[in-house]
Protein backbone atom coordinates (compact mmCIF):
# COMPACT_ATOMS: atom_id res chain seq x y z
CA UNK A 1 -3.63 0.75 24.07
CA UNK A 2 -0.72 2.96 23.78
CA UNK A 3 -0.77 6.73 22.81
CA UNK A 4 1.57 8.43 19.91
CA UNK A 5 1.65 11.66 18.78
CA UNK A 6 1.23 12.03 15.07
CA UNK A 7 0.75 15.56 12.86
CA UNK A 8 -1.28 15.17 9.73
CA UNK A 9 -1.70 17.51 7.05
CA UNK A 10 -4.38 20.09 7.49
CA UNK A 11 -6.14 18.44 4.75
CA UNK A 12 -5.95 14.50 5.79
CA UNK A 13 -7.35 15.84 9.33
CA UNK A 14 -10.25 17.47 8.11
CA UNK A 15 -10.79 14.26 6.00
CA UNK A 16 -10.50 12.16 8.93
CA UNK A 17 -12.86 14.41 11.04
CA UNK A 18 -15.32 14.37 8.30
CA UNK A 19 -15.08 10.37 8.03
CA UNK A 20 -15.18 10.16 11.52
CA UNK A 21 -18.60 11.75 11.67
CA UNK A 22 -19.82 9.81 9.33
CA UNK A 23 -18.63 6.59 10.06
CA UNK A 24 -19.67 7.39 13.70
CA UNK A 25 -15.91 6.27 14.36
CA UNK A 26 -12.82 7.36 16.16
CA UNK A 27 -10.43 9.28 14.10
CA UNK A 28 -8.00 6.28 16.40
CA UNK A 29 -10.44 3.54 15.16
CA UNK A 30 -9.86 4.58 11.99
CA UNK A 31 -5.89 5.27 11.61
CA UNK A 32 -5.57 2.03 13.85
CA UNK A 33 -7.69 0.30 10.83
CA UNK A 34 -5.66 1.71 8.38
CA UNK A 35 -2.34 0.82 9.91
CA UNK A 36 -3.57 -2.85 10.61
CA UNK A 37 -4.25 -2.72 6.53
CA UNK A 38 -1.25 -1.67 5.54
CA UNK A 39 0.45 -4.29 7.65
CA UNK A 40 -1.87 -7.03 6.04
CA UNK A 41 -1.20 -5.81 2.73
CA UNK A 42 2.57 -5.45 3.47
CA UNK A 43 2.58 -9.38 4.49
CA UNK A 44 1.11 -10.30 1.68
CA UNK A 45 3.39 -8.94 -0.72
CA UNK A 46 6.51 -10.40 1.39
CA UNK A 47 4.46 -13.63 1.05
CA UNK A 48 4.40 -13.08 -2.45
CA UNK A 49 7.77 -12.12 -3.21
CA UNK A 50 9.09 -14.90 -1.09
CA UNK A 51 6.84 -17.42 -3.40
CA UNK A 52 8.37 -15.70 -6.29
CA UNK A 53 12.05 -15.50 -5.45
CA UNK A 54 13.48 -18.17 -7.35
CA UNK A 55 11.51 -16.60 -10.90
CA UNK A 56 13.76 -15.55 -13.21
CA UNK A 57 14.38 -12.47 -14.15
CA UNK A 58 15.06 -10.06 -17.29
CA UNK A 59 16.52 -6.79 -17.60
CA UNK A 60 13.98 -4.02 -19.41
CA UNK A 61 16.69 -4.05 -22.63
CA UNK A 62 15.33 -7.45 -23.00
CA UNK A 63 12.24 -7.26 -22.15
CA UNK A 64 11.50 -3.99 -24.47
CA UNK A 65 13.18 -5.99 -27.14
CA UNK A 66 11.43 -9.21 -26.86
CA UNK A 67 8.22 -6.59 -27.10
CA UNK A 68 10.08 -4.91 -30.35
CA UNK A 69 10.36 -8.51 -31.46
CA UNK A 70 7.07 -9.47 -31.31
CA UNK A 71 5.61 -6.57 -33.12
CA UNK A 72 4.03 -5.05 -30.03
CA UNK A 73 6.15 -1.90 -29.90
């Protein structure tokens, strides 16, 4: 393990506190949870995006147009 400094808002640490009571775990259990998440969710969207990257694409004008079009705006 390595230790870092962080600051939260007044708020977010009383949260935390409060959840880690609760939870009956660390307030570092829980951020490192939280940051391993975050990283899993940010993976998956780079997985996704690279899957999509050869969609095409349209600009809103079109797009709001194609909607006008179609009766839906």
């Amino acid at each position: 393990m390595k230790r870092a400094t962080v600051y939260f808002d007044e708020d977010l640490h009383k949260a935390l506190k409060l959840k880690s009571l609760e939870s009956d775990s660390s307030i570092s259990e829980i951020v490192n949870n939280a940051v391993r998440d975050s990283l899993d969710e940010d993976l998956g969207d780079l997985l996704e995006i690279k899957k999509r990257k050869n969609e095409g694409t349209i600009s809103y004008e079109a797009f709001l147009k194609k909607l006008k079009s179609r009766g839906q705006i």
